[in-house]
N, C-alpha and C. Protein backbone atom coordinates (compact mmCIF):
# COMPACT_ATOMS: atom_id res chain seq x y z
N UNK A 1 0.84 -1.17 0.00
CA UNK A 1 0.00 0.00 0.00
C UNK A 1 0.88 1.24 0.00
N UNK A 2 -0.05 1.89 -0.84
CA UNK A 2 1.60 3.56 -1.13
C UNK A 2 1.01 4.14 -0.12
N UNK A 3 1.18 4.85 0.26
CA UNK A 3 1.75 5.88 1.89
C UNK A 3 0.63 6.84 1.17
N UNK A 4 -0.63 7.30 1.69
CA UNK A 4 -1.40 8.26 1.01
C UNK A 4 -1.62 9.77 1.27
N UNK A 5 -1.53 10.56 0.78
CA UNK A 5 -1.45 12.36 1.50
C UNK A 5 -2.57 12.24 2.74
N UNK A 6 -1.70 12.61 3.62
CA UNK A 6 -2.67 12.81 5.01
C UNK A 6 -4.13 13.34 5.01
N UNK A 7 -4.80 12.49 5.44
CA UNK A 7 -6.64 12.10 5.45
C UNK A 7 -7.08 13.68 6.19
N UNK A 8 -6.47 14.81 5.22
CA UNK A 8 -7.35 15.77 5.72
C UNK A 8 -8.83 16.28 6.06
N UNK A 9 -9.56 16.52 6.92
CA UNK A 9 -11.32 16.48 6.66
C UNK A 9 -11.29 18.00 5.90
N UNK A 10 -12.29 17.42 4.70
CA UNK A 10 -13.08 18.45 4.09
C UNK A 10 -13.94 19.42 4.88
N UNK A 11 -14.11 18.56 5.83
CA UNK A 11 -15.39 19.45 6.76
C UNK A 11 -15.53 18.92 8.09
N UNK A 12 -15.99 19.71 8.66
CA UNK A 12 -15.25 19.56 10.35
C UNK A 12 -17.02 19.77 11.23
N UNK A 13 -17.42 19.08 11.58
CA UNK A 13 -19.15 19.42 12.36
C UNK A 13 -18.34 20.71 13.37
N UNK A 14 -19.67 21.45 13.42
CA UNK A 14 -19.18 22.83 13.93
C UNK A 14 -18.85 22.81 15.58
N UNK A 15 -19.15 21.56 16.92
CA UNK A 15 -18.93 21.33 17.63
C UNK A 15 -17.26 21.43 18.03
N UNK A 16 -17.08 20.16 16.73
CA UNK A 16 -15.46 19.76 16.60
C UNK A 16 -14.99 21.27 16.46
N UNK A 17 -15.20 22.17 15.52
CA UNK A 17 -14.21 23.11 15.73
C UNK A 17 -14.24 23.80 16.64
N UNK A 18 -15.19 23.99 17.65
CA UNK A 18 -14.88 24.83 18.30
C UNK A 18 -14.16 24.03 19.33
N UNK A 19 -14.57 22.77 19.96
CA UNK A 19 -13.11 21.59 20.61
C UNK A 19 -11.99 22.14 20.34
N UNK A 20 -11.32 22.34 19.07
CA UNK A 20 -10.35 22.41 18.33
C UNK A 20 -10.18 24.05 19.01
N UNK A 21 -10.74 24.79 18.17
CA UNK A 21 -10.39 26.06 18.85
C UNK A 21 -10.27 26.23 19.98
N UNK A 22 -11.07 25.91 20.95
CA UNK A 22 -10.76 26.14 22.93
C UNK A 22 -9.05 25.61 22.75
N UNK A 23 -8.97 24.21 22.08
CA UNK A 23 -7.70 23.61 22.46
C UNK A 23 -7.21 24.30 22.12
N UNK A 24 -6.62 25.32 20.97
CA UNK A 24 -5.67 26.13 20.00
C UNK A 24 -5.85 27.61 21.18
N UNK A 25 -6.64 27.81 21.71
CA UNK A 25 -6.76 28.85 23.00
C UNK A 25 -5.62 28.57 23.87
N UNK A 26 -5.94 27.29 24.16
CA UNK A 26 -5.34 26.81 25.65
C UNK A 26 -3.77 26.69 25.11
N UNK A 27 -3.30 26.04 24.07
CA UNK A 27 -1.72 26.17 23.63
C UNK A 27 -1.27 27.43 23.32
N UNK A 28 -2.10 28.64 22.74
CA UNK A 28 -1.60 29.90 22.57
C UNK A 28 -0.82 30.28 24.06
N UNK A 29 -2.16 30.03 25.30
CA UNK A 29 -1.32 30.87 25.94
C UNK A 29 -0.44 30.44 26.40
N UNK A 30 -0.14 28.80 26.57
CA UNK A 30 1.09 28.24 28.02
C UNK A 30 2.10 28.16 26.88
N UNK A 31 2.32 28.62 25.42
CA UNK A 31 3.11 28.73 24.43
C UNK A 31 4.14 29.77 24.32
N UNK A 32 4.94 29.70 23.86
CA UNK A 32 5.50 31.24 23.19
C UNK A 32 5.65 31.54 22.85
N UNK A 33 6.19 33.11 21.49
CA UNK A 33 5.28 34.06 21.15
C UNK A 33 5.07 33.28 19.48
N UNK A 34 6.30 31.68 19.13
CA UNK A 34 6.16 31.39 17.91
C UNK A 34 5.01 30.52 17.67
N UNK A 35 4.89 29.81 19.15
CA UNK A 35 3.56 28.86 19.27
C UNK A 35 2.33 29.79 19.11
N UNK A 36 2.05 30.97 19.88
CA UNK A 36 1.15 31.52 19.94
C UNK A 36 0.50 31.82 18.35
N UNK A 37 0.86 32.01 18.02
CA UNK A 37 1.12 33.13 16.51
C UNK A 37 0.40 31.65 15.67
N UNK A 38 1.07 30.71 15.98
CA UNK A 38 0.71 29.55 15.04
C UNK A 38 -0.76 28.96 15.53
N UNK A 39 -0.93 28.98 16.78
CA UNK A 39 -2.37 28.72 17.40
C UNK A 39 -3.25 30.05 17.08
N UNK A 40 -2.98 31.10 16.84
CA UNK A 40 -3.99 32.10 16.68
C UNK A 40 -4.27 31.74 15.33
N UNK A 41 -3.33 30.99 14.22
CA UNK A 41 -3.65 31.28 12.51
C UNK A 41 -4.63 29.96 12.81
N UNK A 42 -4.06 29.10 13.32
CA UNK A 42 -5.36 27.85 12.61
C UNK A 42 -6.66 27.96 14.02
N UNK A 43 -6.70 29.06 15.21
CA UNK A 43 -8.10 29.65 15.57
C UNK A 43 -8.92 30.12 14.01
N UNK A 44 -8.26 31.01 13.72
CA UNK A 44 -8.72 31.79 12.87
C UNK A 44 -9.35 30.98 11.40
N UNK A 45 -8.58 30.30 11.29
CA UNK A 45 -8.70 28.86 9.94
C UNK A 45 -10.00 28.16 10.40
N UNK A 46 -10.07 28.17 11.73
CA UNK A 46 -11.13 27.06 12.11
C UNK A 46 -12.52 28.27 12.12
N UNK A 47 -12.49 29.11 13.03
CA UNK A 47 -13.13 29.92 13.24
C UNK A 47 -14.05 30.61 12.28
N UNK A 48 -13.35 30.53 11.26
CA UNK A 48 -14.07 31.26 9.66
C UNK A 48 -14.01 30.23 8.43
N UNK A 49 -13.94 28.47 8.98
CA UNK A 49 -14.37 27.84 8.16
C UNK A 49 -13.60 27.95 7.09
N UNK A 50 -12.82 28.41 6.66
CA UNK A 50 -11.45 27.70 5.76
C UNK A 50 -11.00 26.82 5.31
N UNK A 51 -11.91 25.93 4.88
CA UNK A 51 -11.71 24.45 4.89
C UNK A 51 -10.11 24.24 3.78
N UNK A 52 -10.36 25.13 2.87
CA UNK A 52 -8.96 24.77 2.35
C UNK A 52 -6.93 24.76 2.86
N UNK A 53 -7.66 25.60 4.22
CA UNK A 53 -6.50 25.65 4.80
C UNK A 53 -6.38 24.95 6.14
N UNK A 54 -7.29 23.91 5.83
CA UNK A 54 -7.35 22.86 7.25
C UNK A 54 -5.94 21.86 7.09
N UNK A 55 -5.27 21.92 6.13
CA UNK A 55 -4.28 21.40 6.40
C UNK A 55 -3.20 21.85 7.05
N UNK A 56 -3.16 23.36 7.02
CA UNK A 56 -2.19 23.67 7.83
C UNK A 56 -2.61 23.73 9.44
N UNK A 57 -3.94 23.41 9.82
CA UNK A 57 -4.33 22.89 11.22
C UNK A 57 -3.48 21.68 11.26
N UNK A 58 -3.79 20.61 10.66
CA UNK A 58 -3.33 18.96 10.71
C UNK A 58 -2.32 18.66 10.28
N UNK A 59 -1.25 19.76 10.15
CA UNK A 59 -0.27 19.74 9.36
C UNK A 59 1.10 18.39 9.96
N UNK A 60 0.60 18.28 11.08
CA UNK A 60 1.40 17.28 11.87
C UNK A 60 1.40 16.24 12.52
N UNK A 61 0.42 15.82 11.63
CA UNK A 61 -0.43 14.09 12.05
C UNK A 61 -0.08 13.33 11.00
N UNK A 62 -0.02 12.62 11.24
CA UNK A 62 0.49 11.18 10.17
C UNK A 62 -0.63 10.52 10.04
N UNK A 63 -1.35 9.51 8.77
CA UNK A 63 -1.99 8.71 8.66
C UNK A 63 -1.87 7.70 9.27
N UNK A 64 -3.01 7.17 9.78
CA UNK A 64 -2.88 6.07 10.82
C UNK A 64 -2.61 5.01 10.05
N UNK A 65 -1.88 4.20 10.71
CA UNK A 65 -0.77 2.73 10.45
C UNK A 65 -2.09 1.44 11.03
N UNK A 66 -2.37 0.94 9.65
CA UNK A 66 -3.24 -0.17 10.05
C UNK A 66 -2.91 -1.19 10.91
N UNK A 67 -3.70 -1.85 11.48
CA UNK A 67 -3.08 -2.71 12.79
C UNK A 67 -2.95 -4.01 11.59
N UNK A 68 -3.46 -4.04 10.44
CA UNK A 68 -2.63 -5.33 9.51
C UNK A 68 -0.96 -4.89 9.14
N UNK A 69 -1.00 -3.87 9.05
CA UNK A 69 0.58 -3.60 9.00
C UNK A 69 1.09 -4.07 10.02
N UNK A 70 0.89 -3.87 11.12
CA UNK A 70 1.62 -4.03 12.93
C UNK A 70 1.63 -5.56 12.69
N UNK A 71 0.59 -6.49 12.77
CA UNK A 71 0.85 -7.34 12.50
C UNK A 71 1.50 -8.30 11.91
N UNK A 72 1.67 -7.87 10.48
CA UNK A 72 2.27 -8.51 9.38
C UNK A 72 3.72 -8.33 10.10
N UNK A 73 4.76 -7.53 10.10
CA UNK A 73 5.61 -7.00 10.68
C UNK A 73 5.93 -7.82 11.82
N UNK A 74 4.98 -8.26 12.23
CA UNK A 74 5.35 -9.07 14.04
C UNK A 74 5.51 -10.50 13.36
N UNK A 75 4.03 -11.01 12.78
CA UNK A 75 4.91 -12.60 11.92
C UNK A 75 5.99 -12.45 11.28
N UNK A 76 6.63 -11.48 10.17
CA UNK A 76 7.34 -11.31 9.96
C UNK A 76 8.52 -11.81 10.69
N UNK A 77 8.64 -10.95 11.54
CA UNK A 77 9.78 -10.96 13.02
C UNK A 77 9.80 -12.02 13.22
N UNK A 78 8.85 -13.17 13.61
CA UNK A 78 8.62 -14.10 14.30
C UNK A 78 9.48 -15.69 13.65
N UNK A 79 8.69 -14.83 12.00
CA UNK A 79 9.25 -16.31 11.36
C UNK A 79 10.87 -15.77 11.02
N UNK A 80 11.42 -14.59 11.00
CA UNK A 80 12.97 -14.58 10.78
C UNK A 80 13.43 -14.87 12.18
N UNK A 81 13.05 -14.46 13.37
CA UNK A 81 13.67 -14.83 14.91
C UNK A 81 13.95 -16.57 14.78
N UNK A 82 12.65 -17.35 14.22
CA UNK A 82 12.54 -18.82 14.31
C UNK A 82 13.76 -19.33 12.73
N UNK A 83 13.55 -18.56 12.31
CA UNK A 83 14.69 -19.58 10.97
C UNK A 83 15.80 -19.07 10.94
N UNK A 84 16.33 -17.48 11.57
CA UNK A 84 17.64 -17.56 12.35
C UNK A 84 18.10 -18.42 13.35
N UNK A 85 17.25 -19.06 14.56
CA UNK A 85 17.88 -19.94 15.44
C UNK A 85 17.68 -21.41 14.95
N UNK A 86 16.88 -21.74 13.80
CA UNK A 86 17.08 -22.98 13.23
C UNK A 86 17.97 -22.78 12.49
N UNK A 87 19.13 -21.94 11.82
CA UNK A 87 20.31 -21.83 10.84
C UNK A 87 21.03 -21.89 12.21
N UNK A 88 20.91 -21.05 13.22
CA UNK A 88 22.31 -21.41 14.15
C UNK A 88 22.62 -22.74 14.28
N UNK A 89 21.14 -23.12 14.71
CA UNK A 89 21.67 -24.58 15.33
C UNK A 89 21.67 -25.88 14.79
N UNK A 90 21.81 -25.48 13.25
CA UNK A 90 22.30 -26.22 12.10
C UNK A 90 23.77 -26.52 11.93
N UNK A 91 24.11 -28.25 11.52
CA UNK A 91 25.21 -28.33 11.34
C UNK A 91 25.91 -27.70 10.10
N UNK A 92 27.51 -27.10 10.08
CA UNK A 92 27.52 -26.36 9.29
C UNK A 92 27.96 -26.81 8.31
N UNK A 93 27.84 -28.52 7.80
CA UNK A 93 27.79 -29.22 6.61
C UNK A 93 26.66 -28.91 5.94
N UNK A 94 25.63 -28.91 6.43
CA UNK A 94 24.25 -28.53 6.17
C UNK A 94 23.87 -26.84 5.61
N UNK A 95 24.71 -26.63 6.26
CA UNK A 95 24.22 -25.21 5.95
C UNK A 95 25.17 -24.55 5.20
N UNK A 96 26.03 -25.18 4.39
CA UNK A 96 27.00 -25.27 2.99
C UNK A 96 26.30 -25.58 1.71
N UNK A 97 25.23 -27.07 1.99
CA UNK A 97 24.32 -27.10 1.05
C UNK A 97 23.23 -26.10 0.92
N UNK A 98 22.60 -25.30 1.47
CA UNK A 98 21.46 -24.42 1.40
C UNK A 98 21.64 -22.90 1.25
N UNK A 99 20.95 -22.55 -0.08
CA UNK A 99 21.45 -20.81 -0.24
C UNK A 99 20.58 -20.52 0.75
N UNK A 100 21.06 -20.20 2.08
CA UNK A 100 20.66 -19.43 3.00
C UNK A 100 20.62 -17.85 2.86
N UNK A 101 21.53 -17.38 1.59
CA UNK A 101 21.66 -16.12 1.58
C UNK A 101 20.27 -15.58 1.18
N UNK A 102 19.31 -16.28 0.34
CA UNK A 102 18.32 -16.00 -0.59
C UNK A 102 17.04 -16.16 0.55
N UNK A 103 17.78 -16.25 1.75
CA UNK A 103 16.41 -15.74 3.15
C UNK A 103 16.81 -14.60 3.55
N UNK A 104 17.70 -13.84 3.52
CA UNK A 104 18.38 -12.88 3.94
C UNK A 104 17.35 -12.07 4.28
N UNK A 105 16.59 -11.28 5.26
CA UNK A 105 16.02 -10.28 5.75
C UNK A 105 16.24 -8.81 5.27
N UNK A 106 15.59 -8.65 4.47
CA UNK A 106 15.78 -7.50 3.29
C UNK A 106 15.56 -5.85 3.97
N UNK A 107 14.69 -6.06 5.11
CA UNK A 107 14.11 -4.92 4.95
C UNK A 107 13.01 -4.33 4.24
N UNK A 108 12.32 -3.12 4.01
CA UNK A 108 11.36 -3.31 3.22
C UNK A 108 11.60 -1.63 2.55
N UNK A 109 10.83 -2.02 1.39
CA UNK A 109 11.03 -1.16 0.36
C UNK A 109 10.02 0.10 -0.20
N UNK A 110 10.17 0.95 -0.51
CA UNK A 110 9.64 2.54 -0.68
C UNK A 110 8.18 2.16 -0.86
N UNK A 111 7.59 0.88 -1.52
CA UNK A 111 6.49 0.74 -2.00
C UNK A 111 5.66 0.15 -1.04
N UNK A 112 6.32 -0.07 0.32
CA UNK A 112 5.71 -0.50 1.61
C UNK A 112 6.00 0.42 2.42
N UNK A 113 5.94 1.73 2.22
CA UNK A 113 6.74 2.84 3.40
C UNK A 113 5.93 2.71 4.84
N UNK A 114 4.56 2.08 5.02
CA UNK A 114 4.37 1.91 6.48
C UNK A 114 4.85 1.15 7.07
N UNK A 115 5.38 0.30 6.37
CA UNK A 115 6.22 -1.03 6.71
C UNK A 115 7.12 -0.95 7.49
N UNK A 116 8.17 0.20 6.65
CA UNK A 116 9.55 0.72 6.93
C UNK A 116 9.33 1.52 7.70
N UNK A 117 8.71 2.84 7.92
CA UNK A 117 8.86 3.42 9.01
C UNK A 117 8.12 2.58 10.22
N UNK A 118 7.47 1.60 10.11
CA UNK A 118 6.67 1.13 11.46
C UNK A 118 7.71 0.18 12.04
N UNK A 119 8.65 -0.24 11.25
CA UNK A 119 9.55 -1.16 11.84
C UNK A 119 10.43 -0.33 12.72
N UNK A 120 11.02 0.41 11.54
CA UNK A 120 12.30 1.51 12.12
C UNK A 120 11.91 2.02 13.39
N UNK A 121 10.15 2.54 13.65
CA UNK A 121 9.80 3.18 15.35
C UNK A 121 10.02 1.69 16.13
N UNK A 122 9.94 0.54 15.69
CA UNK A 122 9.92 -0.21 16.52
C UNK A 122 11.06 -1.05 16.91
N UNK A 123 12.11 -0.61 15.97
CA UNK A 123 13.51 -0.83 16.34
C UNK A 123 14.50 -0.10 17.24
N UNK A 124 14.17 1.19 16.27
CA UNK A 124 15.10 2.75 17.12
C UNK A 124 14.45 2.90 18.47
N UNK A 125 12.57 2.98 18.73
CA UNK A 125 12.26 3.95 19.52
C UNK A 125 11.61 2.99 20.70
N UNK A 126 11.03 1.77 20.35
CA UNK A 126 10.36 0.82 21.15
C UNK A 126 11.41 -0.47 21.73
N UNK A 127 12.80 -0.20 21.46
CA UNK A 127 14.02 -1.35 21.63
C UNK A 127 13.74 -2.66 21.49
N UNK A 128 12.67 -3.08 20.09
CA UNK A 128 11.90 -4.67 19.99
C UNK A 128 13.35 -4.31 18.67
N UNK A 129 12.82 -5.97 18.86
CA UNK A 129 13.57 -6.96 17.48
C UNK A 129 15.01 -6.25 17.11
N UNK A 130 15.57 -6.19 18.57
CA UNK A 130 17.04 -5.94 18.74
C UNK A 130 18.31 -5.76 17.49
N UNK A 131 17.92 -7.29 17.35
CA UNK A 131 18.73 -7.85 15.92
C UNK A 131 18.70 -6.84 15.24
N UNK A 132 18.08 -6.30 14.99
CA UNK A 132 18.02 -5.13 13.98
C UNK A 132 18.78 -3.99 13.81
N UNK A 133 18.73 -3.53 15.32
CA UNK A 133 19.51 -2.14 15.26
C UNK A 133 20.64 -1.83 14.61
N UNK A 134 20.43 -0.89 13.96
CA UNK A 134 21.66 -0.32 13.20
C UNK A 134 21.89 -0.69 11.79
N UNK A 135 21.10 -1.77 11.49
CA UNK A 135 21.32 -2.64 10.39
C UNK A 135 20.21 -1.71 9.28
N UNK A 136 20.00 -1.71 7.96
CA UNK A 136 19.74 -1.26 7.17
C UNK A 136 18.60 -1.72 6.83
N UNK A 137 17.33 -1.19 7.12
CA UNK A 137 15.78 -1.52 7.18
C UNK A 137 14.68 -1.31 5.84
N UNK A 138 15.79 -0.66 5.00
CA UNK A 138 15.01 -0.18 3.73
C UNK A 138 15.52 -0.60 3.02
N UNK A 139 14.70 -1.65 1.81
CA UNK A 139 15.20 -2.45 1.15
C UNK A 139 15.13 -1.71 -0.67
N UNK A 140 16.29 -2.21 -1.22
CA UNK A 140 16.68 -1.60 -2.11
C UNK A 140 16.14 -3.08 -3.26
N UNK A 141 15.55 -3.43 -3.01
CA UNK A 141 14.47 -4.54 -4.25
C UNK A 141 12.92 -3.97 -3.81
N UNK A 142 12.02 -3.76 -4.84
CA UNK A 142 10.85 -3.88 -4.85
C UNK A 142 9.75 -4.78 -4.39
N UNK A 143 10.50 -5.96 -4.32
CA UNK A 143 9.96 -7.12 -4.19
C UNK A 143 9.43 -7.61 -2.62
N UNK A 144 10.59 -6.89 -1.90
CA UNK A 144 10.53 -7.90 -0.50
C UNK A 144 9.41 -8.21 0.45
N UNK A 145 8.28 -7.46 -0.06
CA UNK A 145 7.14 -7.80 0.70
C UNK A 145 6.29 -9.04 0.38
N UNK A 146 6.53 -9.09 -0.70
CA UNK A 146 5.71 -10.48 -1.98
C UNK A 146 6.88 -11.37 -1.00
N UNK A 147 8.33 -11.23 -1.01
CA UNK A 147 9.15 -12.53 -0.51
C UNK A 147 8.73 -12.86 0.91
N UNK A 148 8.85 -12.02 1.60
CA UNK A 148 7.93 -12.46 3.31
C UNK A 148 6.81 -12.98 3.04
N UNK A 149 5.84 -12.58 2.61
CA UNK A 149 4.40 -13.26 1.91
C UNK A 149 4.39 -14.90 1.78
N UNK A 150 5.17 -14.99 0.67
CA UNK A 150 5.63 -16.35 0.32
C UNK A 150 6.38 -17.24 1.41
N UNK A 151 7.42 -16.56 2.20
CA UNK A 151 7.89 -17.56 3.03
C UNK A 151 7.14 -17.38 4.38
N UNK A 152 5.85 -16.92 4.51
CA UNK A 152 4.78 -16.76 5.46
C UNK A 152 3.75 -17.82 5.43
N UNK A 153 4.03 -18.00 3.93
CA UNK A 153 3.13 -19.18 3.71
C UNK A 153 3.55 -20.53 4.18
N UNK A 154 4.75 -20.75 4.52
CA UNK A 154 5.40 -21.66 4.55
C UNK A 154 5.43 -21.81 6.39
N UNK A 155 5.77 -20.46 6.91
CA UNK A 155 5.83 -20.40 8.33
C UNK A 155 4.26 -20.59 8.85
N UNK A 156 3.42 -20.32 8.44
CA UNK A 156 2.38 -20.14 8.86
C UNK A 156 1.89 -21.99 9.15
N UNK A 157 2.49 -22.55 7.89
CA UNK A 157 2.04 -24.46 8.02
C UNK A 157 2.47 -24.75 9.09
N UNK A 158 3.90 -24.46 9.19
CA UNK A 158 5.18 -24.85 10.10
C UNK A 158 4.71 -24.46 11.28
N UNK A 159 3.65 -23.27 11.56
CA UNK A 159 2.92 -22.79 13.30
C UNK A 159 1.63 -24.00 13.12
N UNK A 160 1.00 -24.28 12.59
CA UNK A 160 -0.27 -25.43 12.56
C UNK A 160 0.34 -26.63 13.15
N UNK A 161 1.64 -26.56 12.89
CA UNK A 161 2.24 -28.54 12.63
C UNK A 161 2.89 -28.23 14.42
N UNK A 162 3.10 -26.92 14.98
CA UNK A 162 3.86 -26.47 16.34
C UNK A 162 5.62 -26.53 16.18
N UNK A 163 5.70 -26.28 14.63
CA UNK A 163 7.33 -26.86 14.39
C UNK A 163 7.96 -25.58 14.92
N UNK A 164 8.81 -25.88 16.36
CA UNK A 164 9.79 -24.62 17.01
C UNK A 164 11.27 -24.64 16.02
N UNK A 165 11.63 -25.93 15.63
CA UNK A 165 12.84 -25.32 15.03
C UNK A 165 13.02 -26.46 13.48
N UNK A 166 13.23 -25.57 12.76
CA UNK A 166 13.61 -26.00 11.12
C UNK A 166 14.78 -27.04 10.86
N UNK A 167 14.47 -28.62 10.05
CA UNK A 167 15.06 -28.81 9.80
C UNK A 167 16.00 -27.75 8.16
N UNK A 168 17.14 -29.03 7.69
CA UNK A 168 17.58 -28.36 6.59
C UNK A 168 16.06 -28.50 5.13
N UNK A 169 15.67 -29.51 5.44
CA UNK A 169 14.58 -29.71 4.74
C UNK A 169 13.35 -28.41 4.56
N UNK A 170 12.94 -28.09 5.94
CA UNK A 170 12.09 -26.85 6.28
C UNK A 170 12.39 -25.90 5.90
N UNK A 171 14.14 -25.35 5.68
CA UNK A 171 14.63 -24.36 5.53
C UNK A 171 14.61 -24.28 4.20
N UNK A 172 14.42 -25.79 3.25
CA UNK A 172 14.83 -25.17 1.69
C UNK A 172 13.31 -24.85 1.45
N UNK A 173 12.45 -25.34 1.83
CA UNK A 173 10.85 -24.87 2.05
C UNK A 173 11.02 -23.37 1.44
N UNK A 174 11.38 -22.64 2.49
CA UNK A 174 11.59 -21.34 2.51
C UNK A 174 12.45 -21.07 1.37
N UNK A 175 13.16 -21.79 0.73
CA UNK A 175 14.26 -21.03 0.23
C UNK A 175 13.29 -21.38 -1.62
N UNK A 176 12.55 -22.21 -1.23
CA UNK A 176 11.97 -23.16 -2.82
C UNK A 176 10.70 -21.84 -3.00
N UNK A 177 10.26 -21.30 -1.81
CA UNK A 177 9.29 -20.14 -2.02
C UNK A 177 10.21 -18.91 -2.32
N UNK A 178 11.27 -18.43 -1.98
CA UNK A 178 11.87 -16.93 -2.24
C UNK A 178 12.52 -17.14 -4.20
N UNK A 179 12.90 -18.23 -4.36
CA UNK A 179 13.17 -18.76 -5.76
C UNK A 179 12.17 -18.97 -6.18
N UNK A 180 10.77 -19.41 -6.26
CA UNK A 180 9.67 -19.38 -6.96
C UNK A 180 9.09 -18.09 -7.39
N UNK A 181 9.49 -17.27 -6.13
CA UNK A 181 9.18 -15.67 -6.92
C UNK A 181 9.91 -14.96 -8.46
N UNK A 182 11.79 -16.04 -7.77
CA UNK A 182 12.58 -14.79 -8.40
C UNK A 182 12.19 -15.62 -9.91
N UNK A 183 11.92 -16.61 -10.16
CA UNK A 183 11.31 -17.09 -11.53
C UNK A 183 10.06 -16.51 -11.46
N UNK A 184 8.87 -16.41 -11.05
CA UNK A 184 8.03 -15.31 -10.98
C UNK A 184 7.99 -14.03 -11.82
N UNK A 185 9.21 -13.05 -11.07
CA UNK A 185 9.45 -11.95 -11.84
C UNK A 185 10.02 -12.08 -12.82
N UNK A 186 10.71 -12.84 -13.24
CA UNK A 186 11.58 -12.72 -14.51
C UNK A 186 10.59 -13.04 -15.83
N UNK A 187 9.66 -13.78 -15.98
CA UNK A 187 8.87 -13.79 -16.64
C UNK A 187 8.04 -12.63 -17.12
């Protein structure tokens, strides 16, 4: 889903603005003189019905982040936390035979931007999914959301069956879905 221009209201029931205005009262004054100035313009925006300049009221709200995003993001996590500690605790004859590289945790890409910034708050600002920090969260393929998808499908059997840790078998599972894509796209 593309990231959409902030869900400004066309029209505001006349209750709400005046809510809005008392509040834009109450920050003028415990403000100072740059806050004030900025709470008196969008009083005034609200006050005389301006609807075209209600964006510079809302100018600093973000579109809300669907709780299927939050989610997706957490299986996500879940099934790379579980097929990182089934590669650890793989022998490393085994894990010579298997392009493990082609699970590699990509990050996610411009065309999922709630993705990426919902991870990044939940890496930098919420200290979850550790592993992460510092590491590079924005993925430079288009693709990588279709590739979690696919090897979701695979984790998702693997939670029905209660499988905690991957054989080498389980793991090419995963690896027979991230290669089914990349023949996928090439077509």
């Amino acid at each position: 889903m593309k990231n959409q221009p902030h869900m400004i209201p066309e029209s505001i029931p006349l209750i709400e603005r005046q809510l809005l205005i008392n509040q834009c009262r109450i920050l003028a004054v415990i403000g100072d003189e740059k806050e004030r100035e900025l709470q008196e313009k969008r009083i005034e925006i609200l006050e005389k019905g301006y609807t075209g300049l209600y964006p510079k009221v809302f100018n600093n709200l973000y579109e809300e982040v669907p709780l299927s995003v939050y989610s997706e993001i957490s299986d996500i996590m879940k099934m790379y936390s579980r097929i990182n500690d089934s590669i650890r605790l793989l022998p490393e004859d085994d894990k010579g035979l298997l392009d493990l590289a082609s699970l590699e945790f990509e990050g996610f890409d411009q065309d999922s931007g709630m993705h990426y910034y919902m991870m990044s708050y939940l890496v930098d600002r919420m200290d979850e999914h550790g592993e992460y920090k510092g590491r590079e969260l924005k993925s430079h393929k288009s693709n990588s959301l279709l590739k979690y998808n696919r090897m979701l499908s695979v984790y998702f059997e693997y939670e029905k069956l209660k499988k905690e840790q991957y054989t080498s078998e389980d793991l090419q599972k995963f690896i027979d879905q991230v290669l089914s894509l990349s023949l996928d796209t090439q077509q």
